[in-house]
PDB file of N, CA and C in Angstrom:
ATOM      1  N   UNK A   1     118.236 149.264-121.928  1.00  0.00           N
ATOM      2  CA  UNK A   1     117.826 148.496-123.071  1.00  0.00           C
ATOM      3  C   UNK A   1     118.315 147.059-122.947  1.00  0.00           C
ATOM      4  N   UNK A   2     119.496 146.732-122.311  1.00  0.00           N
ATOM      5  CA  UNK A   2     119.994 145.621-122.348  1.00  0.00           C
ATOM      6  C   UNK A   2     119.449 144.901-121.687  1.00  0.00           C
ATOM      7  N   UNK A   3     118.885 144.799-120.307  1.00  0.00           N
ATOM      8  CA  UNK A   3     118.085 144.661-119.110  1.00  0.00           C
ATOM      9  C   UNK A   3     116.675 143.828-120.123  1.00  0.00           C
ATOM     10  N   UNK A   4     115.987 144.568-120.653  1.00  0.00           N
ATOM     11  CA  UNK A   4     114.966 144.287-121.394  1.00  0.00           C
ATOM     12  C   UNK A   4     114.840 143.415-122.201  1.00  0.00           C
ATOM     13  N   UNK A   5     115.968 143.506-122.905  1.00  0.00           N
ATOM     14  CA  UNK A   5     116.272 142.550-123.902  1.00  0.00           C
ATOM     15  C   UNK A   5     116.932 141.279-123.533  1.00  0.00           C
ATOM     16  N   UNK A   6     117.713 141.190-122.367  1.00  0.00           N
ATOM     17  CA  UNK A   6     118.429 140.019-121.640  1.00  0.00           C
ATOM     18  C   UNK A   6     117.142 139.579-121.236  1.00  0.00           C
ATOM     19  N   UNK A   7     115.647 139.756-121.175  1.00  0.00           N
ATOM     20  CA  UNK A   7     115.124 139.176-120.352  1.00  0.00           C
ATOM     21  C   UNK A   7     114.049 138.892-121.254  1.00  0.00           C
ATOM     22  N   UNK A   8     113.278 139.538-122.623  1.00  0.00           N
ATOM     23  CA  UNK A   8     113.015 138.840-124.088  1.00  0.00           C
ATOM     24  C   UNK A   8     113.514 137.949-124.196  1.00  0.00           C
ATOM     25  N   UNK A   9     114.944 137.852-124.536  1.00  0.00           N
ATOM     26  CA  UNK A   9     115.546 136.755-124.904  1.00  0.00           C
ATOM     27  C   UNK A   9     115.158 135.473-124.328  1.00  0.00           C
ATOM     28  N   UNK A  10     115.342 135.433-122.830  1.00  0.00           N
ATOM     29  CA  UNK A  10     115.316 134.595-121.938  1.00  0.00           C
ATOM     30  C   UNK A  10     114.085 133.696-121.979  1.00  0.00           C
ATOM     31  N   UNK A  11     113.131 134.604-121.534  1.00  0.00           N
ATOM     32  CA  UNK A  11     111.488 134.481-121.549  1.00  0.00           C
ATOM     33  C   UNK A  11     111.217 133.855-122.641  1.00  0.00           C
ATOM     34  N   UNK A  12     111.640 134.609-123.885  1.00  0.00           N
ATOM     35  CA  UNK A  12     111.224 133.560-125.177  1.00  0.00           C
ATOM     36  C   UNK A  12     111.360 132.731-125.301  1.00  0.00           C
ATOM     37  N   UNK A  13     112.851 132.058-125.151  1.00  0.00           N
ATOM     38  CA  UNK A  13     112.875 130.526-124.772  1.00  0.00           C
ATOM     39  C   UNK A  13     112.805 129.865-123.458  1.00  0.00           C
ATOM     40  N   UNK A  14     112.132 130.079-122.690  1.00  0.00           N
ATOM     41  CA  UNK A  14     111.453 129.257-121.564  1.00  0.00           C
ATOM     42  C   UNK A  14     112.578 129.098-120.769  1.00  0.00           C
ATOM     43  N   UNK A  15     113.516 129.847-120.493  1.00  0.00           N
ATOM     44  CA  UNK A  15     114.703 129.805-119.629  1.00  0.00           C
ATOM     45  C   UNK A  15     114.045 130.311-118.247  1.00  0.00           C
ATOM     46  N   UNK A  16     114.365 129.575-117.458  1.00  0.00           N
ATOM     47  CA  UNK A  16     114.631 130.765-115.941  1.00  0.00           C
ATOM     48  C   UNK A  16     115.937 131.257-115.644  1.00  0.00           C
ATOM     49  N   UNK A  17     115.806 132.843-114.600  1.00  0.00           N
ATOM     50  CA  UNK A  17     117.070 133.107-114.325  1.00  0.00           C
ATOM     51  C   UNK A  17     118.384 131.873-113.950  1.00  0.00           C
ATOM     52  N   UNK A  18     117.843 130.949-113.242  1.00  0.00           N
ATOM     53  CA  UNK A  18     118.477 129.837-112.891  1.00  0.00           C
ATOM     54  C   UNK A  18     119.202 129.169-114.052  1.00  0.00           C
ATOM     55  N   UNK A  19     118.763 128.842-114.721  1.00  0.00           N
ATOM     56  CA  UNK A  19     118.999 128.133-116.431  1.00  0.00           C
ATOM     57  C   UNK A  19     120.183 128.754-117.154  1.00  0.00           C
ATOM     58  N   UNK A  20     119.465 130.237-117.087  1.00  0.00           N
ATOM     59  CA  UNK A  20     120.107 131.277-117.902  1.00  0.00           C
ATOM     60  C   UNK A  20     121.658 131.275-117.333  1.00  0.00           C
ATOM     61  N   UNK A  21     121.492 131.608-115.937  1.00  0.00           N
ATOM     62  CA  UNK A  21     123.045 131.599-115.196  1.00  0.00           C
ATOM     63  C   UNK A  21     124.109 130.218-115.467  1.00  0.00           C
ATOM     64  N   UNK A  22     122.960 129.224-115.208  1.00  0.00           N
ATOM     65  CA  UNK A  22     123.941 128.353-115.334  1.00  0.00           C
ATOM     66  C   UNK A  22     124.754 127.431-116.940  1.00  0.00           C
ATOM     67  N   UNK A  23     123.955 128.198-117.898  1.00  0.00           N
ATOM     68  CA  UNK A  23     124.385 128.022-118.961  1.00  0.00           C
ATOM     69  C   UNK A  23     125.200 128.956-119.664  1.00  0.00           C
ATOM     70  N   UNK A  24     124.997 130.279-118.523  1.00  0.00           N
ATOM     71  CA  UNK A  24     126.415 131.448-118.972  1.00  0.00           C
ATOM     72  C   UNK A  24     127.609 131.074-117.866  1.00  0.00           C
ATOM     73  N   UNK A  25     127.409 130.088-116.702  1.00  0.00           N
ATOM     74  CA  UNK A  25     128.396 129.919-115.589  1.00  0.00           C
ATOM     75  C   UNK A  25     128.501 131.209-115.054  1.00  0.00           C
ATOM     76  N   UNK A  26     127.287 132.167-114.575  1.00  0.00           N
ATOM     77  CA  UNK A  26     127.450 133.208-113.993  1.00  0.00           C
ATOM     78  C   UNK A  26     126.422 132.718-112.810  1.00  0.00           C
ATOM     79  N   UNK A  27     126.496 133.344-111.623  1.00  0.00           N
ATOM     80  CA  UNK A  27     125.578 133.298-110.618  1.00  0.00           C
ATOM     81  C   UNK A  27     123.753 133.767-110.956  1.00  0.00           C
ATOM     82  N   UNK A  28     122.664 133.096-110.097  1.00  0.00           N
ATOM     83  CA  UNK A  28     121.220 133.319-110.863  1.00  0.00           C
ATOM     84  C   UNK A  28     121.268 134.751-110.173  1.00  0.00           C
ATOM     85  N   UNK A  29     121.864 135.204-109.254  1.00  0.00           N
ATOM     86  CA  UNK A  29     121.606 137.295-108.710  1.00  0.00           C
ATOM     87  C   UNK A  29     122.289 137.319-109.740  1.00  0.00           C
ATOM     88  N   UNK A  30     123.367 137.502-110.484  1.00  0.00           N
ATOM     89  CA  UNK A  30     124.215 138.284-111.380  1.00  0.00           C
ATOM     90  C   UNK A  30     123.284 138.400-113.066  1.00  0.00           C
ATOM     91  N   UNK A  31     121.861 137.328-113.339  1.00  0.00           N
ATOM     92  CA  UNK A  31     121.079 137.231-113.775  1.00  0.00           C
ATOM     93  C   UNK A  31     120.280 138.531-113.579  1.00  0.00           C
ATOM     94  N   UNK A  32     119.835 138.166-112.609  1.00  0.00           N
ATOM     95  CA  UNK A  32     118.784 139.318-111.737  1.00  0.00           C
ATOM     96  C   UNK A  32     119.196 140.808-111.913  1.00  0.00           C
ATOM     97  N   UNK A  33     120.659 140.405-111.430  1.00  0.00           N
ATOM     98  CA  UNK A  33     121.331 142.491-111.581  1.00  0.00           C
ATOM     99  C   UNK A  33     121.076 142.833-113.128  1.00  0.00           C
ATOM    100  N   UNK A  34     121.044 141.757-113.895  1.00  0.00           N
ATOM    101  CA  UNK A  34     121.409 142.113-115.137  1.00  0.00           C
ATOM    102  C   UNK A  34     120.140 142.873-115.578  1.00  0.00           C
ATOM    103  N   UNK A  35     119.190 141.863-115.168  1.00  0.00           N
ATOM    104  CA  UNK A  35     117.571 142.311-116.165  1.00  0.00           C
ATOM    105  C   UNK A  35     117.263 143.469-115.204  1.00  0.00           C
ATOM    106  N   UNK A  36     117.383 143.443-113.981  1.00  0.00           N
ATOM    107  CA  UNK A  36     117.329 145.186-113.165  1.00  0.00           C
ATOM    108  C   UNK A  36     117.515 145.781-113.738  1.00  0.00           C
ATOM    109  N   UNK A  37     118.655 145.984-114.288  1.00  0.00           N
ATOM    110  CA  UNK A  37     119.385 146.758-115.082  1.00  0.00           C
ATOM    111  C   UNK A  37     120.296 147.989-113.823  1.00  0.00           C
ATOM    112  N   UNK A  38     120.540 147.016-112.934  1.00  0.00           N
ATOM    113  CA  UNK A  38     121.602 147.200-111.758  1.00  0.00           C
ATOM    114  C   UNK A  38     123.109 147.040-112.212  1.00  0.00           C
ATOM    115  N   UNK A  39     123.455 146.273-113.172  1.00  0.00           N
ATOM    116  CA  UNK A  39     124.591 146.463-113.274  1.00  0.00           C
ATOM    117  C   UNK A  39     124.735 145.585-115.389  1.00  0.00           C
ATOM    118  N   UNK A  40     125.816 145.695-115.797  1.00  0.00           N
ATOM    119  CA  UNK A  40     125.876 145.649-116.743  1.00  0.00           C
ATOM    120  C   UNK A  40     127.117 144.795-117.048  1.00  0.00           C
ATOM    121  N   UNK A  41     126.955 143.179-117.668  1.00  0.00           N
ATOM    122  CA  UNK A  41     128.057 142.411-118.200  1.00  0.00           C
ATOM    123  C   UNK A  41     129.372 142.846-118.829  1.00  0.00           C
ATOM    124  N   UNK A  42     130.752 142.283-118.438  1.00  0.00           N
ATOM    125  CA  UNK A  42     131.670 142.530-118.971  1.00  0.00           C
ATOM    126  C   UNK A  42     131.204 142.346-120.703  1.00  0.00           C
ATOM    127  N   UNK A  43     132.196 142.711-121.220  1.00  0.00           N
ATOM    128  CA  UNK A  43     132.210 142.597-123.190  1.00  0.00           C
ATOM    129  C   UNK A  43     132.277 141.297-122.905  1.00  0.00           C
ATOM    130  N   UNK A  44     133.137 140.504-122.937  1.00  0.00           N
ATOM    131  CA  UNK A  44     133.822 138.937-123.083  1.00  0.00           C
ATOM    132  C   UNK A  44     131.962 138.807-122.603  1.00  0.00           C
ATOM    133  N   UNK A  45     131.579 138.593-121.419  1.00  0.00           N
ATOM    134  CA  UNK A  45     130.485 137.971-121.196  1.00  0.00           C
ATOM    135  C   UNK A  45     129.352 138.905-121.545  1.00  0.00           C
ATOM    136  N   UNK A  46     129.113 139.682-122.457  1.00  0.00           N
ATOM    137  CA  UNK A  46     128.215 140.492-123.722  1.00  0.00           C
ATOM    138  C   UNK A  46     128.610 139.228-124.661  1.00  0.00           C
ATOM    139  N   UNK A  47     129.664 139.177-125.248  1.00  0.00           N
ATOM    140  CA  UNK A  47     129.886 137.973-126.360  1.00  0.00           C
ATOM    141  C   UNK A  47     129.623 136.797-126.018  1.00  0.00           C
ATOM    142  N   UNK A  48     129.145 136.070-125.216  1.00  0.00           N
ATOM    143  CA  UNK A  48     128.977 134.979-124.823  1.00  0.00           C
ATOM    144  C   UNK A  48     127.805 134.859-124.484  1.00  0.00           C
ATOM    145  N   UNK A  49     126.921 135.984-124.047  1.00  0.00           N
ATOM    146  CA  UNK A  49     125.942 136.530-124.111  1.00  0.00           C
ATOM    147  C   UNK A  49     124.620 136.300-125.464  1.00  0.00           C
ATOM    148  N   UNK A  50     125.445 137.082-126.367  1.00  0.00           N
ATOM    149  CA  UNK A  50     124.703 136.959-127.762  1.00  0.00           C
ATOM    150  C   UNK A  50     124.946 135.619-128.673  1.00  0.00           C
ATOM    151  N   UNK A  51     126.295 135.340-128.308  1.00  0.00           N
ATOM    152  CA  UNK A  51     126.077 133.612-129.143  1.00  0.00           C
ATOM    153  C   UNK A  51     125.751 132.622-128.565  1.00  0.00           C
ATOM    154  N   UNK A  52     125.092 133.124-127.337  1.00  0.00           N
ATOM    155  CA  UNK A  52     124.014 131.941-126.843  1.00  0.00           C
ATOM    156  C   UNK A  52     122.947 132.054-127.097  1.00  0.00           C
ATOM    157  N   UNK A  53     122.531 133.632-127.476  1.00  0.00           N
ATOM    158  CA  UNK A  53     120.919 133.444-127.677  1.00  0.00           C
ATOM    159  C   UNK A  53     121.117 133.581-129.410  1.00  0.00           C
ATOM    160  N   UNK A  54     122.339 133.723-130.219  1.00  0.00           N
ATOM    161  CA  UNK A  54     122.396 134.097-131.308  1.00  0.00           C
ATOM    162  C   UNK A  54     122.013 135.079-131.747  1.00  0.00           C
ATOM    163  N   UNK A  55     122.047 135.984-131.410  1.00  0.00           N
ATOM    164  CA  UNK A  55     121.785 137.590-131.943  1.00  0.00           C
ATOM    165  C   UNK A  55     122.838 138.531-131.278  1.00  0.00           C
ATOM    166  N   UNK A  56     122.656 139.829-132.365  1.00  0.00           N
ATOM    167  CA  UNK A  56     124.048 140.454-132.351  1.00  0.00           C
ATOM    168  C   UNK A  56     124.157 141.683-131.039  1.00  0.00           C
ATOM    169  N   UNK A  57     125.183 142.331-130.638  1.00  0.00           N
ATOM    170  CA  UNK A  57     125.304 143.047-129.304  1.00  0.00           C
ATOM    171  C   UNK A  57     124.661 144.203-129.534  1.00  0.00           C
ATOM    172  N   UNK A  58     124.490 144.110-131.049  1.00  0.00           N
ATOM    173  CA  UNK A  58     123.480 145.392-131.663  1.00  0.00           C
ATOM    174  C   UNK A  58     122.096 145.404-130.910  1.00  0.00           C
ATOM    175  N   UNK A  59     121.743 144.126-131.331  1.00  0.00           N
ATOM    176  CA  UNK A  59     119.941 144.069-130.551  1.00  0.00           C
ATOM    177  C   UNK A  59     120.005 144.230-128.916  1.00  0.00           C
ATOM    178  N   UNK A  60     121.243 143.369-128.472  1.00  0.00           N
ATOM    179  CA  UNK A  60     121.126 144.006-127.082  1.00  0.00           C
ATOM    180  C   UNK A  60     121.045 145.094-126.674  1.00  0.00           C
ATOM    181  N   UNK A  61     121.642 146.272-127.275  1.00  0.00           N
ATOM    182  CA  UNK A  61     122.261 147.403-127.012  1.00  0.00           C
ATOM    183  C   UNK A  61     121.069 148.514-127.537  1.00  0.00           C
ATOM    184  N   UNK A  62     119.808 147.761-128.668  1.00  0.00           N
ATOM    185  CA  UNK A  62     119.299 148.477-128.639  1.00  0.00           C
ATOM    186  C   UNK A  62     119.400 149.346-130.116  1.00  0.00           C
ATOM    187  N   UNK A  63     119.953 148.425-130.526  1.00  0.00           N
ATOM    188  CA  UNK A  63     120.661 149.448-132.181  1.00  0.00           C
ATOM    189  C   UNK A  63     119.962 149.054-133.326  1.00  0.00           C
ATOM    190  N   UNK A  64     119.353 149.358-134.252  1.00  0.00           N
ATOM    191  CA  UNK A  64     119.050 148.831-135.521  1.00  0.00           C
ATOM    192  C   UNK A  64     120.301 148.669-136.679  1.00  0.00           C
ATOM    193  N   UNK A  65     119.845 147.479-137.440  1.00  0.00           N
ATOM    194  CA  UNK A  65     121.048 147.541-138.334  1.00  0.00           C
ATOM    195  C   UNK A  65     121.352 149.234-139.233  1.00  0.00           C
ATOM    196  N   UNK A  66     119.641 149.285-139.439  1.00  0.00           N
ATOM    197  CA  UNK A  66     119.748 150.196-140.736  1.00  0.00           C
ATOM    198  C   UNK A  66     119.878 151.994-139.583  1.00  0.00           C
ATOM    199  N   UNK A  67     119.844 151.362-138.434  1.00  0.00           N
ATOM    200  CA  UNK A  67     120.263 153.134-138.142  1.00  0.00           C
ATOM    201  C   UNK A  67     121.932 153.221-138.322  1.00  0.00           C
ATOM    202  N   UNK A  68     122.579 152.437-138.304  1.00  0.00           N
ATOM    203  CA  UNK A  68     123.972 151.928-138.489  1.00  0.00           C
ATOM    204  C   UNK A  68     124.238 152.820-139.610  1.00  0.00           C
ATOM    205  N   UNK A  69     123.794 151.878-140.447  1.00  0.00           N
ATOM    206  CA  UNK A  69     123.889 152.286-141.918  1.00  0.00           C
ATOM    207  C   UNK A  69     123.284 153.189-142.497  1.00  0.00           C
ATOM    208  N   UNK A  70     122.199 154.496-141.700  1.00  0.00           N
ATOM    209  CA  UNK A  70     122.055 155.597-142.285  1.00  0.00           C
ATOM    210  C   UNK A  70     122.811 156.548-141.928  1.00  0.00           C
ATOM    211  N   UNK A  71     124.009 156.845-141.176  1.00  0.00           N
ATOM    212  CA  UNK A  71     124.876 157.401-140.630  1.00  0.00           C
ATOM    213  C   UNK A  71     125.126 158.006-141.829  1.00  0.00           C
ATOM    214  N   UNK A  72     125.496 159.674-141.390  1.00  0.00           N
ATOM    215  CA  UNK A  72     125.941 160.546-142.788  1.00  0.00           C
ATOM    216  C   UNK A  72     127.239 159.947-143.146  1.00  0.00           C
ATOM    217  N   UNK A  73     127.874 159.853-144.494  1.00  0.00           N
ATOM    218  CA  UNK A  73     128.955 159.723-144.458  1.00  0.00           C
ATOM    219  C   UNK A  73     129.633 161.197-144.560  1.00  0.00           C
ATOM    220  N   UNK A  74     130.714 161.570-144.039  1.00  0.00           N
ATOM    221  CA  UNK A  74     131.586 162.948-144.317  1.00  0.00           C
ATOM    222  C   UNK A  74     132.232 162.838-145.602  1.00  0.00           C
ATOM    223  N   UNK A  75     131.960 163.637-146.429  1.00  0.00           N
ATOM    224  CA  UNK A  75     132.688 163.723-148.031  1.00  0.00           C
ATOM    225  C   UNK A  75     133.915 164.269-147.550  1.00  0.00           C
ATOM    226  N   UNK A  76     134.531 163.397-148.459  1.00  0.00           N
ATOM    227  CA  UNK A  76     136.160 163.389-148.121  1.00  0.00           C
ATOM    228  C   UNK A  76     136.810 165.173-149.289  1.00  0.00           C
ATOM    229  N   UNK A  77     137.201 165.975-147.987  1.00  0.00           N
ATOM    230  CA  UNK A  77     137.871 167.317-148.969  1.00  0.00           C
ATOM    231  C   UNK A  77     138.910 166.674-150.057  1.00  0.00           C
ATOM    232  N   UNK A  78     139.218 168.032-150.250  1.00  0.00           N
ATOM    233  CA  UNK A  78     140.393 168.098-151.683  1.00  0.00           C
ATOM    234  C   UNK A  78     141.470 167.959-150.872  1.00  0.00           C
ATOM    235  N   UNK A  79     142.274 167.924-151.717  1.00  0.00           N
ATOM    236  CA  UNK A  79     143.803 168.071-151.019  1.00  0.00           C
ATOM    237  C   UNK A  79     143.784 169.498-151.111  1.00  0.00           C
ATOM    238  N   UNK A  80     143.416 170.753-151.986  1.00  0.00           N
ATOM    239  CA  UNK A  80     143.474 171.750-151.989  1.00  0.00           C
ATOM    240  C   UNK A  80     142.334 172.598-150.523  1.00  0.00           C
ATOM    241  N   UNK A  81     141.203 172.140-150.605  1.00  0.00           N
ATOM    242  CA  UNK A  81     140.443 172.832-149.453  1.00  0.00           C
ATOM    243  C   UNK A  81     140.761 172.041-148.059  1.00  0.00           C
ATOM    244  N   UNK A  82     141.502 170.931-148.246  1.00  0.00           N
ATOM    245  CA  UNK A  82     142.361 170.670-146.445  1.00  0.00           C
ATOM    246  C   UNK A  82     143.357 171.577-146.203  1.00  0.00           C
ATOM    247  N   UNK A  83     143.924 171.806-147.639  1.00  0.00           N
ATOM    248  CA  UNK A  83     144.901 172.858-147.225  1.00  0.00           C
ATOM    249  C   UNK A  83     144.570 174.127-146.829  1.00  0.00           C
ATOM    250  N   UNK A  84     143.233 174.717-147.266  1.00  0.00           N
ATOM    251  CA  UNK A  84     142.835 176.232-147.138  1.00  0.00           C
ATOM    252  C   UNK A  84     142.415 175.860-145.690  1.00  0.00           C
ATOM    253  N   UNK A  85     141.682 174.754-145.213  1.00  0.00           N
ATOM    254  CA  UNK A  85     141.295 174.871-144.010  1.00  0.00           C
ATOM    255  C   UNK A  85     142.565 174.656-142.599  1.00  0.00           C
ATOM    256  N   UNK A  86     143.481 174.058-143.442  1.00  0.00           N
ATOM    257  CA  UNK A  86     144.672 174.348-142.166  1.00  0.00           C
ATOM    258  C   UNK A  86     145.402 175.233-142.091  1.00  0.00           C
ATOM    259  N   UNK A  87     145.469 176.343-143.105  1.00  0.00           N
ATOM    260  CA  UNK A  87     146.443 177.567-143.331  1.00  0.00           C
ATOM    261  C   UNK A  87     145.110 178.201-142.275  1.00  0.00           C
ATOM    262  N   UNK A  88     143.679 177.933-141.901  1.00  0.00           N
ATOM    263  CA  UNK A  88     142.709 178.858-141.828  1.00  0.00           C
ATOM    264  C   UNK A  88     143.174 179.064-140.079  1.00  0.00           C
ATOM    265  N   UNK A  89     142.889 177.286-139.575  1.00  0.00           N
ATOM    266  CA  UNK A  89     143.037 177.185-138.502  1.00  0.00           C
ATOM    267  C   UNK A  89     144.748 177.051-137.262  1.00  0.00           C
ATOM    268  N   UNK A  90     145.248 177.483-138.685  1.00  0.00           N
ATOM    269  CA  UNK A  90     146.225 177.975-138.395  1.00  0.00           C
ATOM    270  C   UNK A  90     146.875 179.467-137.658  1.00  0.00           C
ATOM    271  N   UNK A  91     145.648 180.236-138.147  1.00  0.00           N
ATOM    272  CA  UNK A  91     145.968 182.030-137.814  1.00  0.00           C
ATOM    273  C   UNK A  91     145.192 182.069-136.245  1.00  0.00           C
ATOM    274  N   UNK A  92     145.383 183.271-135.470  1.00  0.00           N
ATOM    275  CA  UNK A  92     144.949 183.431-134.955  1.00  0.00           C
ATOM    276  C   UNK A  92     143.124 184.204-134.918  1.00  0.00           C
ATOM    277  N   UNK A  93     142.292 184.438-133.856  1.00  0.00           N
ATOM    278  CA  UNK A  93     141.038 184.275-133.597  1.00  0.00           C
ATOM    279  C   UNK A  93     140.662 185.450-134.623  1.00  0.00           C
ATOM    280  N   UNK A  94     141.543 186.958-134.522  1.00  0.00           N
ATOM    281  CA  UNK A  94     141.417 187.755-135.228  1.00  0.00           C
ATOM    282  C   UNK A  94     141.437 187.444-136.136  1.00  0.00           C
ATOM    283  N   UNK A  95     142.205 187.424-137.079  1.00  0.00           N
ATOM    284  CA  UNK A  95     142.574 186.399-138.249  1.00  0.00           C
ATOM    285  C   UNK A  95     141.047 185.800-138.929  1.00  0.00           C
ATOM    286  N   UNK A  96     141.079 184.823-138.419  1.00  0.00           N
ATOM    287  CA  UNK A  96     139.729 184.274-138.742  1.00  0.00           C
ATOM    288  C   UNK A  96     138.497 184.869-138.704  1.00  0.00           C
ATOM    289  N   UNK A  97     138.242 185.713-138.049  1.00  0.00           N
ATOM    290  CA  UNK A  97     137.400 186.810-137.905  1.00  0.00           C
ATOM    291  C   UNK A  97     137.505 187.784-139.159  1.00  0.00           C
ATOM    292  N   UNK A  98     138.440 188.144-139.691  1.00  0.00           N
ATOM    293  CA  UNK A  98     138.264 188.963-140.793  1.00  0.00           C
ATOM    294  C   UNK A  98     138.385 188.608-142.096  1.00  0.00           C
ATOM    295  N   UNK A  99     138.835 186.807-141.964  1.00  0.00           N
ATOM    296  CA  UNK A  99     138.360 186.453-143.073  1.00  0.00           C
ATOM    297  C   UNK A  99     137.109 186.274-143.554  1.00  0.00           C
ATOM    298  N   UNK A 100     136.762 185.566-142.271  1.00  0.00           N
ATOM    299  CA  UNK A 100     135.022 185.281-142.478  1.00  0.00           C
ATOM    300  C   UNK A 100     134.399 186.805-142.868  1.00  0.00           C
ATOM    301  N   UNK A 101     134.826 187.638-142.023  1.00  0.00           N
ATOM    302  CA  UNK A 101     133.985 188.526-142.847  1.00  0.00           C
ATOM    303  C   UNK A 101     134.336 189.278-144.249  1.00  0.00           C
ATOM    304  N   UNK A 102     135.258 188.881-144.694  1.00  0.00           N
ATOM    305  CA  UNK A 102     135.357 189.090-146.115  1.00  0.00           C
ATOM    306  C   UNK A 102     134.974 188.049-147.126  1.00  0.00           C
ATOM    307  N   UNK A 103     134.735 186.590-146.739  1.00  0.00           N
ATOM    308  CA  UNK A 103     134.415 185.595-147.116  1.00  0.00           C
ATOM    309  C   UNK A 103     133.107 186.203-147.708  1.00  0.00           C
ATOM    310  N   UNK A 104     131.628 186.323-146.174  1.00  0.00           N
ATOM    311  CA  UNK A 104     130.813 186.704-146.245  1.00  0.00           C
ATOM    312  C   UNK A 104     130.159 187.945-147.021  1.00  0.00           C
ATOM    313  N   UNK A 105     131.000 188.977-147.037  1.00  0.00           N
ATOM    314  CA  UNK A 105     130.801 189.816-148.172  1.00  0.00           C
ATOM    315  C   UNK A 105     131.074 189.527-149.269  1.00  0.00           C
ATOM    316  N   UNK A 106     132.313 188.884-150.115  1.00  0.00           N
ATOM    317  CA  UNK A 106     132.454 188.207-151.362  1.00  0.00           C
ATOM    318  C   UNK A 106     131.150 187.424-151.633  1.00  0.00           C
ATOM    319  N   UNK A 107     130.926 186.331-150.896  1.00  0.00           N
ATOM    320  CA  UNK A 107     129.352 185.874-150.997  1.00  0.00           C
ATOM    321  C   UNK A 107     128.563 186.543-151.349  1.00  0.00           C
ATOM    322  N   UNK A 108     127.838 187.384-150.812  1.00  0.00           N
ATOM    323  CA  UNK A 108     126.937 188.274-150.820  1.00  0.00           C
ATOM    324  C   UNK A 108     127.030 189.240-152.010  1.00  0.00           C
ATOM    325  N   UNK A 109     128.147 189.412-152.122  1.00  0.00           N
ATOM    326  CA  UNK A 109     128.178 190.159-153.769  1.00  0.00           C
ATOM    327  C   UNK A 109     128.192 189.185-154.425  1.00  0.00           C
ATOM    328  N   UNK A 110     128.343 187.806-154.235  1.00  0.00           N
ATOM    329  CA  UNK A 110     128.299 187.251-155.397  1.00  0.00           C
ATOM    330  C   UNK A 110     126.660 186.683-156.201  1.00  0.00           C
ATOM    331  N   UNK A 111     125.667 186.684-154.917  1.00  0.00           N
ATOM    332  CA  UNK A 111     125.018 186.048-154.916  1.00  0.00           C
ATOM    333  C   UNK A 111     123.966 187.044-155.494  1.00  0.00           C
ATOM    334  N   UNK A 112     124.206 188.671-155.007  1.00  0.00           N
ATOM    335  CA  UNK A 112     123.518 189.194-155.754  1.00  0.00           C
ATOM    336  C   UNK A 112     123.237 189.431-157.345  1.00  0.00           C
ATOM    337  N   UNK A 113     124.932 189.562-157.379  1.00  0.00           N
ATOM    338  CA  UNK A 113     125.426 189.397-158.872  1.00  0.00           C
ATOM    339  C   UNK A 113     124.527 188.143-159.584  1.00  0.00           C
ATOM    340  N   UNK A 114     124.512 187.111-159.250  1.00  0.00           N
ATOM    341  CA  UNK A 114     123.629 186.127-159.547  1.00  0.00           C
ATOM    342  C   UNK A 114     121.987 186.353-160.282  1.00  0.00           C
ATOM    343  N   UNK A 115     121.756 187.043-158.704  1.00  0.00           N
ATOM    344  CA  UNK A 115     120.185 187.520-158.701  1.00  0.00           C
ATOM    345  C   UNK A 115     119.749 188.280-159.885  1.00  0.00           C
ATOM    346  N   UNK A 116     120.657 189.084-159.687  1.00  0.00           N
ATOM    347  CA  UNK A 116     120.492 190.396-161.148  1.00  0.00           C
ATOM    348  C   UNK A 116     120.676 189.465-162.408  1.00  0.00           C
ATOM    349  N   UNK A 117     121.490 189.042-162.771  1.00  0.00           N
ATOM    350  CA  UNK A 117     121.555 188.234-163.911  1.00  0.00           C
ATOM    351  C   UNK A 117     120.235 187.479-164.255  1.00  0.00           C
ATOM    352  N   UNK A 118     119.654 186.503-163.372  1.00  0.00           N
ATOM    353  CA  UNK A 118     118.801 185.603-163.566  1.00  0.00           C
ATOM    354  C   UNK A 118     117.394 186.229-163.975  1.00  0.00           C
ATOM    355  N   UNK A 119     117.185 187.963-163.591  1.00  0.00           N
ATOM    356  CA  UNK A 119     116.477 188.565-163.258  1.00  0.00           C
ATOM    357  C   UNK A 119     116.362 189.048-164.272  1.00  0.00           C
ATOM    358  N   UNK A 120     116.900 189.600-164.735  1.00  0.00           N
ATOM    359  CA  UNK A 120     117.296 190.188-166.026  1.00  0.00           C
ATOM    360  C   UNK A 120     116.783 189.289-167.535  1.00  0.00           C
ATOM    361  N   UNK A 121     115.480 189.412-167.724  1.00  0.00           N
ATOM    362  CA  UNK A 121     114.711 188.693-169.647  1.00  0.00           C
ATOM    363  C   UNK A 121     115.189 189.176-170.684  1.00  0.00           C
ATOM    364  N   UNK A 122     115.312 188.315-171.300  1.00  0.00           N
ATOM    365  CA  UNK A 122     115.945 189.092-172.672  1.00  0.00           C
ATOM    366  C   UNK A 122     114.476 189.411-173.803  1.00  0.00           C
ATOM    367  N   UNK A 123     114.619 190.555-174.249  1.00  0.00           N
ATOM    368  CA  UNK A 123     113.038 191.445-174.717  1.00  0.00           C
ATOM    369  C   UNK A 123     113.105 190.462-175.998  1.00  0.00           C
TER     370      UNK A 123
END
């Protein structure tokens, strides 16, 4: 992606590899490797990179802002269910194994219990 976009950039403003190099003080092959996509700029010269053409290491890289920002956030537990989950992963494999399956049956009765209720019209 970077390759592609190092070379949008470029093209758009009427740069040649030549230009381009010598206004990053990199060699015009180290240009060339770049848009190949043979080899890939240090960070320091990624940053020097984007505030020459003014755009962020995001577009180089290929990133949208808003995929950024649709990232799930993780809901932050209780202090009480961090605790159930470290007493959990605390026991051994057995252990956990027979909770879950008592977990899973409590569920399951509960849910039926549910069913019947909801099910149940009053005449």
């Amino acid at each position: 992606m970077f390759s592609l976009e190092l070379k949008k950039q470029r093209e758009s403003r009427g740069l040649s590899q030549y230009k381009l190099a010598q206004q990053l003080g990199v060699s015009q092959a180290t240009v060339g490797m770049w848009e190949s996509g043979k080899r890939d700029p240090s960070f320091p010269v990624l940053r020097t990179i984007c505030e020459f053409f003014g755009v962020s290491a995001d577009q180089f890289l290929g990133l949208q802002t808003s995929e950024v920002v649709k990232r799930p956030v993780q809901p932050a537990l209780s202090s009480a269910d961090a605790e159930l989950l470290r007493k959990f992963h605390a026991l051994d494999d057995m252990a956990q194994a027979r909770i879950l399956n008592s977990l899973d049956f409590e569920y399951q009765a509960a849910t039926r219990q549910e069913r019947a209720e909801s099910s149940i019209s009053p005449a």
